[in-house]
N, C-alpha and C. Protein backbone atom coordinates (compact mmCIF):
# COMPACT_ATOMS: atom_id res chain seq x y z
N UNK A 1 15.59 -41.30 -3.98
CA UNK A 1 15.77 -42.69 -3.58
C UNK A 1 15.68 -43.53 -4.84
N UNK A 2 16.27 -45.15 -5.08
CA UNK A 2 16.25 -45.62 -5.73
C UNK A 2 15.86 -47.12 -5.75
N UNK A 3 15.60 -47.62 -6.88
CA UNK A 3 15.20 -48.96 -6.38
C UNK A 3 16.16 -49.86 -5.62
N UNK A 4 17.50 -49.42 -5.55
CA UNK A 4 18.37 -50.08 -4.56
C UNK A 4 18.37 -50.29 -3.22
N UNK A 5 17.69 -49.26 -2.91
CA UNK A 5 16.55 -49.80 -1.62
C UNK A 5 16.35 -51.16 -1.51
N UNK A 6 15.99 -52.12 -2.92
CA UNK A 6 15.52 -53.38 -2.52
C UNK A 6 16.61 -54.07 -2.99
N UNK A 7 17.50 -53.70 -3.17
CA UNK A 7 18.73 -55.07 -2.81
C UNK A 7 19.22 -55.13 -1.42
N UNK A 8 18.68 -54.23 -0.17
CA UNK A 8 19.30 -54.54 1.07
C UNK A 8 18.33 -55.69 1.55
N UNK A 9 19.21 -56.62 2.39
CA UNK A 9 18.14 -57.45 2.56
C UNK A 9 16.37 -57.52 3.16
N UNK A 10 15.70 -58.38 3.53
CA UNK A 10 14.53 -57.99 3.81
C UNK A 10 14.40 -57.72 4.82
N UNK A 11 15.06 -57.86 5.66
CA UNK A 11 14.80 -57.58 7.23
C UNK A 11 14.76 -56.18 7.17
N UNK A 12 15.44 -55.45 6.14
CA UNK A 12 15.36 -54.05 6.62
C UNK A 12 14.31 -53.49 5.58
N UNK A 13 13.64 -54.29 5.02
CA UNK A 13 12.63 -53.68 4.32
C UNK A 13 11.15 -53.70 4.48
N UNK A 14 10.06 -52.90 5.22
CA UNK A 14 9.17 -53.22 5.78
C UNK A 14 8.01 -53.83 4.68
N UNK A 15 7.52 -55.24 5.79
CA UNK A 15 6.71 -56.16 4.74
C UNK A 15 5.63 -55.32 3.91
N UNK A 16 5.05 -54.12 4.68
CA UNK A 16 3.45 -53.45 3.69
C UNK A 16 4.82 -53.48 2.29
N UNK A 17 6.01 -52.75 2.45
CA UNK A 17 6.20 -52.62 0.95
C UNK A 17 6.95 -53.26 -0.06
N UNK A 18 7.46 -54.45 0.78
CA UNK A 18 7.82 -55.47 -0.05
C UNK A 18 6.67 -56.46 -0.80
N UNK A 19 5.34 -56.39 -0.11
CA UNK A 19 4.02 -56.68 -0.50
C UNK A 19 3.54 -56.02 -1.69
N UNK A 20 3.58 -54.50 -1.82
CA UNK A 20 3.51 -53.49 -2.89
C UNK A 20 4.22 -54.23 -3.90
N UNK A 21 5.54 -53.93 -3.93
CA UNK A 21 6.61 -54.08 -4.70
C UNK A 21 6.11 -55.46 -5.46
N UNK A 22 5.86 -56.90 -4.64
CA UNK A 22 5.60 -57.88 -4.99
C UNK A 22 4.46 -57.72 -6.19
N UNK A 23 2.99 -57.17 -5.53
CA UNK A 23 1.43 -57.13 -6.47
C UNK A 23 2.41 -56.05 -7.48
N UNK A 24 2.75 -55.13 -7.28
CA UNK A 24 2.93 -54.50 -8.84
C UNK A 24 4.38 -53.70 -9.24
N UNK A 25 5.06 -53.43 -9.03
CA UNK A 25 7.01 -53.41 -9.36
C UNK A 25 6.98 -52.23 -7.94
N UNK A 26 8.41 -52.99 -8.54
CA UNK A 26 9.30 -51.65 -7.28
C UNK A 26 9.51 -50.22 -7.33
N UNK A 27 9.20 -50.20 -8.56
CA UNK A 27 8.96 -48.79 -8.80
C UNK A 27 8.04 -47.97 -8.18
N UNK A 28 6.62 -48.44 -8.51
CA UNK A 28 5.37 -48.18 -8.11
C UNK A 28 5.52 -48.41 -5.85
N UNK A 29 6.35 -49.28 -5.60
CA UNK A 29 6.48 -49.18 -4.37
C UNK A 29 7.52 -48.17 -4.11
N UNK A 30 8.68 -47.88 -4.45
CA UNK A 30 8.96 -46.57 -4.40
C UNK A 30 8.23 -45.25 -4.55
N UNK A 31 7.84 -45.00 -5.34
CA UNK A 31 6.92 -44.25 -5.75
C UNK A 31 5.66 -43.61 -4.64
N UNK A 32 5.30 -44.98 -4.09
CA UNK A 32 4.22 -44.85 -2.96
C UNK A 32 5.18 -44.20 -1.76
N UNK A 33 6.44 -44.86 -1.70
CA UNK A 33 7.28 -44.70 -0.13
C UNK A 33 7.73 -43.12 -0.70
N UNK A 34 8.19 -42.34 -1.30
CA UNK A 34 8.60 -40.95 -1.66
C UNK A 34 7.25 -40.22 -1.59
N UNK A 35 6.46 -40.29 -1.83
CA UNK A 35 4.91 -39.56 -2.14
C UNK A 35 3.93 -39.67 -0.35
N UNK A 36 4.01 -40.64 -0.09
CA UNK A 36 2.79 -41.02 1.47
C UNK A 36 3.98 -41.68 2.28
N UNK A 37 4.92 -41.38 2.45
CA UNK A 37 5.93 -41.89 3.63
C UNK A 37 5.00 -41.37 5.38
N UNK A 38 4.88 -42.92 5.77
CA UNK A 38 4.29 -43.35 6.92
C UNK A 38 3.04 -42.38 6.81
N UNK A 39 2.53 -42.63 5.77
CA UNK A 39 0.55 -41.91 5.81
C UNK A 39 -0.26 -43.11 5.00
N UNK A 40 -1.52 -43.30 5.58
CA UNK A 40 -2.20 -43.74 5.01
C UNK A 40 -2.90 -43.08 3.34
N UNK A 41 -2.61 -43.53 2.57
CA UNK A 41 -3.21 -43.01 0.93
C UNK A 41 -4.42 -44.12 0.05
N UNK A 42 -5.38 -43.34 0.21
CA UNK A 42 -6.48 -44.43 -0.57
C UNK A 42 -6.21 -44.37 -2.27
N UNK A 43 -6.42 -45.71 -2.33
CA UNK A 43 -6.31 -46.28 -3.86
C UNK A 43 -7.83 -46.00 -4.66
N UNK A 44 -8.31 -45.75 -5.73
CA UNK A 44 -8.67 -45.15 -6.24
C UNK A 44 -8.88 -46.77 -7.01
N UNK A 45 -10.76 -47.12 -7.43
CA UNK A 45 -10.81 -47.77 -8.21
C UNK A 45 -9.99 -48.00 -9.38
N UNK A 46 -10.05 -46.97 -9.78
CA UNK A 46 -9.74 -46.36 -11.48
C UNK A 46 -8.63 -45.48 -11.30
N UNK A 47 -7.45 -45.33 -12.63
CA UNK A 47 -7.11 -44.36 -12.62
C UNK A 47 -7.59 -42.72 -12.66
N UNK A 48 -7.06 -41.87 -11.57
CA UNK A 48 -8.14 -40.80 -12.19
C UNK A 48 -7.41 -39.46 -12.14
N UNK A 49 -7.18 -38.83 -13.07
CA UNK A 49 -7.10 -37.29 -13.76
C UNK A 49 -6.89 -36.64 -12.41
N UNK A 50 -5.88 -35.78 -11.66
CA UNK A 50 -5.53 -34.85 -10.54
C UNK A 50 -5.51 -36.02 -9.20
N UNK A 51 -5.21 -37.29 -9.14
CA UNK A 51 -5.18 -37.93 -8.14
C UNK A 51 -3.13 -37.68 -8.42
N UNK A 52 -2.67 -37.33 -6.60
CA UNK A 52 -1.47 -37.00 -6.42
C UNK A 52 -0.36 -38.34 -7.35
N UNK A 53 -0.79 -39.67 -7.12
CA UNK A 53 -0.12 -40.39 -7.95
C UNK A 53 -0.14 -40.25 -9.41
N UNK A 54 -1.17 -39.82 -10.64
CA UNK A 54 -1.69 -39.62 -11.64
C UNK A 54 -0.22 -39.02 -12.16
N UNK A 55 0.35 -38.07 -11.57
CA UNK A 55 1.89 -37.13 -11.87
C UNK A 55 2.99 -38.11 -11.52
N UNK A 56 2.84 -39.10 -10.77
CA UNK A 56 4.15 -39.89 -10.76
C UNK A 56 4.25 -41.07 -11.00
N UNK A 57 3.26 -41.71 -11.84
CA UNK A 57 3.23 -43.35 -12.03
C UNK A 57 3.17 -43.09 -13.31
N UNK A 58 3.12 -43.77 -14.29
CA UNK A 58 2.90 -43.66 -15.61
C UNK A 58 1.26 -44.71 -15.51
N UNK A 59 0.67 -44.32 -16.79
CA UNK A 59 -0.30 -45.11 -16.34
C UNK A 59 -0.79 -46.37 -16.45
N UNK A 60 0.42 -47.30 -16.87
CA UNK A 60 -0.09 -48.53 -17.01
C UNK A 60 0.53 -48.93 -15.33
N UNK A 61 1.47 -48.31 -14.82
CA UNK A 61 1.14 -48.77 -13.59
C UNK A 61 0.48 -47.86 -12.55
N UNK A 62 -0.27 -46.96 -12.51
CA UNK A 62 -1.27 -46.60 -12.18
C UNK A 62 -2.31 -47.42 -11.98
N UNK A 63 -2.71 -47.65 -13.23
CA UNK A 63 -3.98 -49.10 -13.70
C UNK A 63 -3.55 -50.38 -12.83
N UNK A 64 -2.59 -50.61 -13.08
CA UNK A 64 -1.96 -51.96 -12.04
C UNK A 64 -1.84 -52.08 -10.95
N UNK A 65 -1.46 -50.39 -10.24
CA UNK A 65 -2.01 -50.12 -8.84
C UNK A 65 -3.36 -50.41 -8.15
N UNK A 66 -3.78 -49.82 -9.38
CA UNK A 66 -5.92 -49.71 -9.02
C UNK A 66 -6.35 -51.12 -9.06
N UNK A 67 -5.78 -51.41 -10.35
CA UNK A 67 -6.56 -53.20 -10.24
C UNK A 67 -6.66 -54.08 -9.07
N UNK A 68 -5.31 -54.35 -8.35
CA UNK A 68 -4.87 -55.05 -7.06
C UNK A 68 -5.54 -53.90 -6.19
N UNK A 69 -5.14 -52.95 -5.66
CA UNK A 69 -5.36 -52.58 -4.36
C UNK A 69 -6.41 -51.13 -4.53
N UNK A 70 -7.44 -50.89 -5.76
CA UNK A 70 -8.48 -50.13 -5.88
C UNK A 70 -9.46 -50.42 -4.83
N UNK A 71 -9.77 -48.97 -3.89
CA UNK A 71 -10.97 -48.32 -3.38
C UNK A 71 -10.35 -49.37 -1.37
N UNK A 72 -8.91 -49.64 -1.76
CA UNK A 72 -8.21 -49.87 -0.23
C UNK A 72 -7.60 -49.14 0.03
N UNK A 73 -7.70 -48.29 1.77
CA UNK A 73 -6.70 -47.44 1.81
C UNK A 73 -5.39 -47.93 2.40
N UNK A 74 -4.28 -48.31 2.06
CA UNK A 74 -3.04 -48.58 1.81
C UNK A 74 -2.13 -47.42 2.97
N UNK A 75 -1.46 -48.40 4.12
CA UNK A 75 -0.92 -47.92 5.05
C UNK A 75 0.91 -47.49 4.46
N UNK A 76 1.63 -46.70 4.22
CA UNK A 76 2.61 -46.74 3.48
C UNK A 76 3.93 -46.65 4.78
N UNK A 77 4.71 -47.22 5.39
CA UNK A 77 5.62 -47.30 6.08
C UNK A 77 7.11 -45.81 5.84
N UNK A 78 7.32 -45.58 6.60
CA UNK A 78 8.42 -44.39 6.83
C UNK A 78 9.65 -45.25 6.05
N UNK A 79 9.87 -46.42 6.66
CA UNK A 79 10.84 -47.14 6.29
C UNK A 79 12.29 -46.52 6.52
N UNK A 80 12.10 -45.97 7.73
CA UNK A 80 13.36 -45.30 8.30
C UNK A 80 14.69 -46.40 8.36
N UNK A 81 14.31 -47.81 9.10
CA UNK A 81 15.27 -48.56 9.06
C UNK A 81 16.13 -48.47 7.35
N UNK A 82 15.07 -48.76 6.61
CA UNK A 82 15.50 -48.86 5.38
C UNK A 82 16.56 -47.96 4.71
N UNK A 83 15.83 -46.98 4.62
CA UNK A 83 16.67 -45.77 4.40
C UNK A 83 17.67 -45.67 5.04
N UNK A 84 17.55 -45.59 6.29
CA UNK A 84 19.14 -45.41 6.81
C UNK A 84 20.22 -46.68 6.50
N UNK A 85 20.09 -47.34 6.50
CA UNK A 85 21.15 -48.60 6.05
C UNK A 85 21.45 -48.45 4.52
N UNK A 86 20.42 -48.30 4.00
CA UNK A 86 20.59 -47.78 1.97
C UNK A 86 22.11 -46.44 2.07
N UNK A 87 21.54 -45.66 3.02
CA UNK A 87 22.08 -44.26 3.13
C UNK A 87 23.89 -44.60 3.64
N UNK A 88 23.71 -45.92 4.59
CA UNK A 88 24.51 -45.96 5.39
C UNK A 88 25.65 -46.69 4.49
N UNK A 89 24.63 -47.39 2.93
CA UNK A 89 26.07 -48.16 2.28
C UNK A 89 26.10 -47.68 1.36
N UNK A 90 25.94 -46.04 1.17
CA UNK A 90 25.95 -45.26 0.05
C UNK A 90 27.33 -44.20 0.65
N UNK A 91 27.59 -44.04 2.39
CA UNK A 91 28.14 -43.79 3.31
C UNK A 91 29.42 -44.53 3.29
N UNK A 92 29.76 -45.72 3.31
CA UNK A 92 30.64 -46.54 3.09
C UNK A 92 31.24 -46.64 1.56
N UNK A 93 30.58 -46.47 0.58
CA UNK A 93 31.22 -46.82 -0.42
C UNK A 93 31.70 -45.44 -0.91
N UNK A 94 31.54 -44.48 -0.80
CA UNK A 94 32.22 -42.71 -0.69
C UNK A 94 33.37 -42.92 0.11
N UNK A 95 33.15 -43.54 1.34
CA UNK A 95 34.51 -43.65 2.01
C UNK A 95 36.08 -44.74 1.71
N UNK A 96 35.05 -45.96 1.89
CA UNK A 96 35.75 -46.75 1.39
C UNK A 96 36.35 -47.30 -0.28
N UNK A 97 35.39 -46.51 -1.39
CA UNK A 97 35.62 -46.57 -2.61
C UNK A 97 36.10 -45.80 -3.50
N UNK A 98 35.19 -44.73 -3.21
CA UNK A 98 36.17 -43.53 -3.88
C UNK A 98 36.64 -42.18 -3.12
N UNK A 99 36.92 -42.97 -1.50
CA UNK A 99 38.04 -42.53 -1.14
C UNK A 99 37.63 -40.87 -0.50
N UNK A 100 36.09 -40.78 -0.51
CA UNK A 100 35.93 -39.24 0.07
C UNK A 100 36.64 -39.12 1.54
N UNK A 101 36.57 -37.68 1.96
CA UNK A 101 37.04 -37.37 3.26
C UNK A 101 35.65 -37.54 3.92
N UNK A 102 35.50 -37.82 5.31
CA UNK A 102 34.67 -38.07 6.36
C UNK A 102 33.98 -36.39 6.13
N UNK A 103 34.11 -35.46 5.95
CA UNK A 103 34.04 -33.95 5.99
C UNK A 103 32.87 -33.71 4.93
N UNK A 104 33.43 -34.87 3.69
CA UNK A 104 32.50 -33.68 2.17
C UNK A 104 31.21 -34.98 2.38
N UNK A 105 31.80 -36.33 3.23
CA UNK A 105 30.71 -36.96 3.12
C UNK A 105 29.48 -36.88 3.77
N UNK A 106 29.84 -36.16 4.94
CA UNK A 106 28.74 -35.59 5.77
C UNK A 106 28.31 -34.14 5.22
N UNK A 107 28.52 -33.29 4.63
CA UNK A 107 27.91 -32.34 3.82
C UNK A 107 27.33 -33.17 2.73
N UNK A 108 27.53 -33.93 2.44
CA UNK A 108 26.95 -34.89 0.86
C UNK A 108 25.62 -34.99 1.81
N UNK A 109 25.29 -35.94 2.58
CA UNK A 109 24.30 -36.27 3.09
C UNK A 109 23.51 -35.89 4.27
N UNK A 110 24.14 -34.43 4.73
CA UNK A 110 23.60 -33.59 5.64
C UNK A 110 23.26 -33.90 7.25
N UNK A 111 24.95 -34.63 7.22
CA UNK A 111 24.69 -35.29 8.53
C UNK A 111 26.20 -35.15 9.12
N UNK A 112 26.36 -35.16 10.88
CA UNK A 112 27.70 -35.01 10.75
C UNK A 112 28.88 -35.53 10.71
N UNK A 113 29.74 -35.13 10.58
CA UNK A 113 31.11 -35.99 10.79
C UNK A 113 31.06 -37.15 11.82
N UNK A 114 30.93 -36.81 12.84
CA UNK A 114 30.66 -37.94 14.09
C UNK A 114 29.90 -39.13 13.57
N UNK A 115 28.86 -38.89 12.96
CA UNK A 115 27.88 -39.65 12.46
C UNK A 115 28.79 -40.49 11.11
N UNK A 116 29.46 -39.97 10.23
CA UNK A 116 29.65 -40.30 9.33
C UNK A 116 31.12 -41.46 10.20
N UNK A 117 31.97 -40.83 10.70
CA UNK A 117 33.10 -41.53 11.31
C UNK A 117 32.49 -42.81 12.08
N UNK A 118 31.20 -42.58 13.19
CA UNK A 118 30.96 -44.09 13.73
C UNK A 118 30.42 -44.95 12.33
N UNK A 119 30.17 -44.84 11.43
CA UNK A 119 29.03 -45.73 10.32
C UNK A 119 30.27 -46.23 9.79
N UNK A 120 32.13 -45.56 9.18
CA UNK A 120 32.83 -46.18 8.71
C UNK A 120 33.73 -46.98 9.96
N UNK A 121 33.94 -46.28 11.18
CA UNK A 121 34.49 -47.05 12.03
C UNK A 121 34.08 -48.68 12.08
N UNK A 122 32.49 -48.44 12.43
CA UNK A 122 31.88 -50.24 12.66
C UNK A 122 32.08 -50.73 11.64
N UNK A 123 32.34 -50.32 10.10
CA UNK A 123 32.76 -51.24 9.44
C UNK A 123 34.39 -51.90 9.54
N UNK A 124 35.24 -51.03 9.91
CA UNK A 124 36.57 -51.59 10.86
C UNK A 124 36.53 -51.43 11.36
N UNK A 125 35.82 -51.88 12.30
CA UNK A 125 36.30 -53.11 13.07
C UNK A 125 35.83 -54.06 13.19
N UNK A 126 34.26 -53.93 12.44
CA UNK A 126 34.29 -55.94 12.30
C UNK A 126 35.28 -56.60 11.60
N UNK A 127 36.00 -55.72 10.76
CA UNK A 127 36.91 -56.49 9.67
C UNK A 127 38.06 -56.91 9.99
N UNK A 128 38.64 -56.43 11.31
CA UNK A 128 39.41 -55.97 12.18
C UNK A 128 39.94 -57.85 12.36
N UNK A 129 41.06 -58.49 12.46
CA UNK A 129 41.48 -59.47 12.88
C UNK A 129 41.41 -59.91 14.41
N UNK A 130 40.87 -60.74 14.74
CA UNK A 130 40.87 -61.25 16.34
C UNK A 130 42.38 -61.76 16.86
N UNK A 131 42.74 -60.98 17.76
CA UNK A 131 44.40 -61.39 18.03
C UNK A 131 44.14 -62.80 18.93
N UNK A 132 43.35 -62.71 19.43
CA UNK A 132 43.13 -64.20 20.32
C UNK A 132 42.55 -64.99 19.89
N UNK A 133 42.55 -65.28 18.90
CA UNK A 133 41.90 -66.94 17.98
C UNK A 133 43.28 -67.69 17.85
């Protein structure tokens, strides 16, 4: 996943981690959402030596983690909405941009054709002209 996650708008981004993202980067809120997706994970006064984040933050934001939200345990959201709409315009622009087949795009993302055909359909046909206006 990438921080492009947070260019979809906010509605699809759940507030615990647009809150994260806000106290210390988006990274570090990524970071939390790939590592404790929908688990509670306690923050740790201090940075500390074999804590599961210690391997994926670097440590000045480690430290920046601890400072704001040290010795709170921190509810981390699935953020399913999220993901799937990220997924869904990563879905569209394979189809509509560079033109993949409905076939390699659902092996790309391990989902099926059906699935992949309704996600480009609804995009035509909102685009679709109203004959009765």
């Amino acid at each position: 996943m990438s921080f492009a996650l947070f260019d979809l708008t906010d509605e699809f981004i759940p507030g615990q981690l647009l809150e994260i993202a806000a106290n210390t980067d988006q990274r570090t809120a990524m970071v939390l959402l790939e590592t404790y997706p929908g688990s509670h994970v306690y923050i740790p006064p201090e940075p500390v030596d074999g804590h599961r984040l210690a391997d994926r933050l670097t440590v000045d934001e480690f430290k920046a983690l601890c400072k704001r939200y040290g010795t709170n345990v921190l509810k981390i959201p699935k953020a399913d909405k999220a993901r799937r709409q990220y997924r869904n315009q990563r879905i569209l622009h394979d189809y509509f941009v560079a033109k993949m087949r409905q076939g390699d795009i659902a092996i790309k993302y391990g989902i099926d054709e059906r699935t992949v055909s309704t996600i480009c359909n609804t995009v035509a046909i909102s685009n679709q002209m109203d004959l009765f206006e």
